[in-house]
N, C-alpha and C. Protein backbone atom coordinates (compact mmCIF):
# COMPACT_ATOMS: atom_id res chain seq x y z
N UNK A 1 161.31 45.09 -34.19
CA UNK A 1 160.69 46.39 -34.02
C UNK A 1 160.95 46.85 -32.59
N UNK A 2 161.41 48.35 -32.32
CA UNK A 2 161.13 48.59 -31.11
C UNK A 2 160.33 49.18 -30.49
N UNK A 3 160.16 48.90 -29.19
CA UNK A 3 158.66 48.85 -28.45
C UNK A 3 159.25 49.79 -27.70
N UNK A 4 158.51 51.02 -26.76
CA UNK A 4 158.60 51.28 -25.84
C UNK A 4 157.65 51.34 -24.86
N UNK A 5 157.62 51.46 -23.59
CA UNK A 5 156.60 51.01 -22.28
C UNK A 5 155.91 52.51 -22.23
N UNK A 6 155.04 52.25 -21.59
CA UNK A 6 154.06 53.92 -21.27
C UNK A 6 153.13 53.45 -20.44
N UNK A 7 152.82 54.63 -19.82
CA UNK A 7 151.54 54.31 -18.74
C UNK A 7 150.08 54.81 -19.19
N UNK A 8 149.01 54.13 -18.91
CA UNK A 8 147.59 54.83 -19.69
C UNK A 8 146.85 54.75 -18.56
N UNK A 9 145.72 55.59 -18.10
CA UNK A 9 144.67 55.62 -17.90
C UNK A 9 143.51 54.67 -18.47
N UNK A 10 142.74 54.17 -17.73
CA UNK A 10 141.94 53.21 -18.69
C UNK A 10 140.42 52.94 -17.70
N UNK A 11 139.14 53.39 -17.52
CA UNK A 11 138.51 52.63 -16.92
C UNK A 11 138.08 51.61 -16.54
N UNK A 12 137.61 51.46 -15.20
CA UNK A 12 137.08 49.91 -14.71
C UNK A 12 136.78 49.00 -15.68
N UNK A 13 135.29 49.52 -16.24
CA UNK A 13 134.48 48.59 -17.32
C UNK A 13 135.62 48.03 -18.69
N UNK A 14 136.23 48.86 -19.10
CA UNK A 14 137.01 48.95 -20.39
C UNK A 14 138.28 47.70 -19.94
N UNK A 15 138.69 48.13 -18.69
CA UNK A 15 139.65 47.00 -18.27
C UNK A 15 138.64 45.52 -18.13
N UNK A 16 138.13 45.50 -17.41
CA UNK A 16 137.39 44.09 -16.95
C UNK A 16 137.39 43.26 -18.38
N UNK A 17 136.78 43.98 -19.30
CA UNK A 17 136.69 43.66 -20.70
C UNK A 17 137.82 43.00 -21.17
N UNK A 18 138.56 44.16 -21.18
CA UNK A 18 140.39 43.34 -21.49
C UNK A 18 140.99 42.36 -20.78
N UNK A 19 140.31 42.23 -19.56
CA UNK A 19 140.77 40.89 -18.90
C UNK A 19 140.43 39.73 -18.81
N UNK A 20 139.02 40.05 -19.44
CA UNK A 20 138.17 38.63 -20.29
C UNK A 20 139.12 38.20 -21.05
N UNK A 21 138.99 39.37 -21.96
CA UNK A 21 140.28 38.59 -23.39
C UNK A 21 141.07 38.09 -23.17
N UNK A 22 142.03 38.87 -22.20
CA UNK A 22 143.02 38.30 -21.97
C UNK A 22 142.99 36.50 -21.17
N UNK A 23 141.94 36.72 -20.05
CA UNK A 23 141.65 34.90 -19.15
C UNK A 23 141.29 33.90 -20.70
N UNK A 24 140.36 34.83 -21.58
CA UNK A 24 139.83 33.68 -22.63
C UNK A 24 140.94 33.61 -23.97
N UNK A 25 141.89 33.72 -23.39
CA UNK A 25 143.47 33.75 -23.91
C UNK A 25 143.26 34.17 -25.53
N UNK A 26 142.43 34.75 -25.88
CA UNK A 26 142.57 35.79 -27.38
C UNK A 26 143.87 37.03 -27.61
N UNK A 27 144.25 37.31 -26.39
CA UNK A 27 145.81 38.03 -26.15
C UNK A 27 146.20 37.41 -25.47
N UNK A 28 147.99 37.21 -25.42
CA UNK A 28 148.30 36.83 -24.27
C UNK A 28 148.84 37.63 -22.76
N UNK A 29 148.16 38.96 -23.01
CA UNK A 29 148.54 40.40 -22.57
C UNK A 29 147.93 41.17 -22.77
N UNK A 30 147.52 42.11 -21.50
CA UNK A 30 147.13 43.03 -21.62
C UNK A 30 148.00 44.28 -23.05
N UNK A 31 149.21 43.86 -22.78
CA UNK A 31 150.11 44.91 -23.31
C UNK A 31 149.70 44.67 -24.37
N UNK A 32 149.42 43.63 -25.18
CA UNK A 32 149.44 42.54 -26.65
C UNK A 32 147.82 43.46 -27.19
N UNK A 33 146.99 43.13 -26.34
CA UNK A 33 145.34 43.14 -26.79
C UNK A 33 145.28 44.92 -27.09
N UNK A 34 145.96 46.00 -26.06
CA UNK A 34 145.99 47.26 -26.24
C UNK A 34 146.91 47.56 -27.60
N UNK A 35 148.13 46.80 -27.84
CA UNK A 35 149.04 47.14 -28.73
C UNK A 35 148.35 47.38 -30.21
N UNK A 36 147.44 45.99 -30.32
CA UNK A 36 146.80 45.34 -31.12
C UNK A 36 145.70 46.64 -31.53
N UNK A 37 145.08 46.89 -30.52
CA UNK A 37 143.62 47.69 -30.81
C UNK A 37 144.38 48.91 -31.07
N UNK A 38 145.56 49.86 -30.75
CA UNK A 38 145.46 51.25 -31.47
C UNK A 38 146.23 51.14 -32.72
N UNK A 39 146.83 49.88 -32.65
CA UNK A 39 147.32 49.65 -34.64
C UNK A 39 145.93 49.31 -35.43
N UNK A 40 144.93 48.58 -34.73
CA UNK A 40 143.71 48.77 -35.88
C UNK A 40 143.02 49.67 -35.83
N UNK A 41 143.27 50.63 -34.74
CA UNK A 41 142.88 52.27 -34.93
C UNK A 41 143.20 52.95 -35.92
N UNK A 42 144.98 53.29 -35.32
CA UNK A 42 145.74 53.80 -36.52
C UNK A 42 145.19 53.32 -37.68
N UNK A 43 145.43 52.05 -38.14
CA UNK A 43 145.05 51.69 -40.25
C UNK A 43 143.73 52.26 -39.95
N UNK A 44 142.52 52.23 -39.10
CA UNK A 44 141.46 52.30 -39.43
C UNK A 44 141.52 54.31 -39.93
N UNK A 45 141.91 55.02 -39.08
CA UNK A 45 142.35 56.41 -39.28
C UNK A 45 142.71 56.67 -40.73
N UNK A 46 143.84 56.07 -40.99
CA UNK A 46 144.70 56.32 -42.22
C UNK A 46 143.77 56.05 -43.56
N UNK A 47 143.11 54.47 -43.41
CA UNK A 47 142.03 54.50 -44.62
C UNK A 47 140.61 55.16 -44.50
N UNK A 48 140.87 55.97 -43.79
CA UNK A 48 139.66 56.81 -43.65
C UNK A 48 140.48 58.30 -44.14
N UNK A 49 141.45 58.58 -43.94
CA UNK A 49 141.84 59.67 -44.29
C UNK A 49 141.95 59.70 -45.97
N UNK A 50 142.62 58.34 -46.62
CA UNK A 50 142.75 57.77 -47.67
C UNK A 50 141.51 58.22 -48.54
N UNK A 51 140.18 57.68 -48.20
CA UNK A 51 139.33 57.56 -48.50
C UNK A 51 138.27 59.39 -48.90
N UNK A 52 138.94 59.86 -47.79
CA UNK A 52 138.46 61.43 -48.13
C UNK A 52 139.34 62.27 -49.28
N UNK A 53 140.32 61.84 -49.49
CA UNK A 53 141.61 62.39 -50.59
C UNK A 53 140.95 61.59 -51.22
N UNK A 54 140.16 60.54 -51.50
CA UNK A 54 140.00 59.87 -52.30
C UNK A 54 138.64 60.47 -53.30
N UNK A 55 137.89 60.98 -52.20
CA UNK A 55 136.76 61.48 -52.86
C UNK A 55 136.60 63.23 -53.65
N UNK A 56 137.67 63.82 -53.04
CA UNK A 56 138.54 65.02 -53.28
C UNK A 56 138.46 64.66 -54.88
N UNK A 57 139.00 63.82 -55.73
CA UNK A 57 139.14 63.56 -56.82
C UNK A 57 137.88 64.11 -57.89
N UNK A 58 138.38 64.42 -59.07
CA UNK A 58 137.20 64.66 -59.79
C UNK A 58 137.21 63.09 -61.19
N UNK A 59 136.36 62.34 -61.00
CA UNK A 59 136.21 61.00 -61.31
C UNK A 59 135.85 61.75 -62.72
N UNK A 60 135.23 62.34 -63.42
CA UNK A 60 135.49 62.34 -64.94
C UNK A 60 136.69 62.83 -65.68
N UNK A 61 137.82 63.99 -64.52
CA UNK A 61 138.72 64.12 -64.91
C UNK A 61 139.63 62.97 -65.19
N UNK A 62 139.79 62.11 -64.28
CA UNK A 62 140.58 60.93 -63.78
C UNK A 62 140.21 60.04 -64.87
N UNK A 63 138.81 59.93 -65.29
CA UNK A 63 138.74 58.84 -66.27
C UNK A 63 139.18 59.30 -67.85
N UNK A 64 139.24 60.65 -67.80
CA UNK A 64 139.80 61.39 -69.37
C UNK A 64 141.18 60.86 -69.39
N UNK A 65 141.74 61.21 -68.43
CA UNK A 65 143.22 60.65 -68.24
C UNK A 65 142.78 59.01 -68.72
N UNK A 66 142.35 58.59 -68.26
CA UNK A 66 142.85 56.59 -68.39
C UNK A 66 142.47 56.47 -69.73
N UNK A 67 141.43 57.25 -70.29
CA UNK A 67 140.88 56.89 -71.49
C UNK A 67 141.74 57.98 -72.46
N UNK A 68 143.04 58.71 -72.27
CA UNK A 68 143.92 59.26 -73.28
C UNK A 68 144.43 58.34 -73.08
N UNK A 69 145.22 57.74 -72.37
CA UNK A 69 146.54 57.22 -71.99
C UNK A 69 145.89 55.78 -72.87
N UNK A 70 145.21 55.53 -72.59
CA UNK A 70 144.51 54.40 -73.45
C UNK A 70 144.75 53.97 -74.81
N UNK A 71 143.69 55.28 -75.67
CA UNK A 71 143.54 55.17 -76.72
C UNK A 71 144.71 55.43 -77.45
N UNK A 72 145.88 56.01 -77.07
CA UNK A 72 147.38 56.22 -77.63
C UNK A 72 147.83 54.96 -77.69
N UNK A 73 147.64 54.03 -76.81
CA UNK A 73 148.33 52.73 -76.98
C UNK A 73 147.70 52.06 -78.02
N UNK A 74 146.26 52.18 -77.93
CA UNK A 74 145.39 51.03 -78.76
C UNK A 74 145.86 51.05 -80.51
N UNK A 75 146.23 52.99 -80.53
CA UNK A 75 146.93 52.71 -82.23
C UNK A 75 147.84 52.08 -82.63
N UNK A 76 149.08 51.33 -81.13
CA UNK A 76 150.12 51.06 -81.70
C UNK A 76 150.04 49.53 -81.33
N UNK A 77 149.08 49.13 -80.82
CA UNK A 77 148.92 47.89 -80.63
C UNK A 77 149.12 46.90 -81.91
N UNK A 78 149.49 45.89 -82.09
CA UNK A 78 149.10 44.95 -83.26
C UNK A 78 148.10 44.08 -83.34
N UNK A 79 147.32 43.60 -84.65
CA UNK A 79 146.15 43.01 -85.00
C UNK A 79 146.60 42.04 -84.57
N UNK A 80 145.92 40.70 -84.31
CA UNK A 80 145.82 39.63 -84.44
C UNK A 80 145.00 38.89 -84.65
C-alpha cells in the first residue's frame, strides 16, 4: 500500500496521550497509533453512514420482496 507523509496539528494533552501508547509499546509509532485511529474513524463513519441508508428502507416492503421471491421457489421445491 502506499503511504504518504503529512504534517498535523495536534495538542499537548492529545499528544502526551499518544506517547504513553507509544513508551507502553501498544504502537510502535506515533505515525502507526495516528494511522490506526483515522482508519477506525473512517470504518466507524462509513458504518454509520451504512446504517442510515439502512434505515431509509421500508422493512415491510423489503420483507414482501423475500416472502415473493420465496414462495415461488417453495412450489418448485420437491417433497421428501
Amino acid at each position: 500500500m502506499a503511504t504518504s507523509k503529512i504534517a498535523i496539528t495536534i495538542d499537548d494533552n492529545t499528544l502526551k496521550q499518544l506517547d504513553l501508547l507509544v513508551k507502553s509499546k501498544l504502537f510502535p509509532n506515533r505515525s502507526r497509533a495516528i494511522q490506526d485511529a483515522v482508519t477506525e474513524k473512517l470504518m466507524r463513519l462509513e458504518k454509520g453512514r451504512l446504517a442510515k441508508e439502512c434505515a431509509k428502507l421500508d422493512s415491510q416492503f423489503e420483507q414482501s420482496l423475500a416472502e415473493e421471491g420465496f414462495s415461488a421457489e417453495m412450489e418448485t421445491w420437491p417433497e421428501y
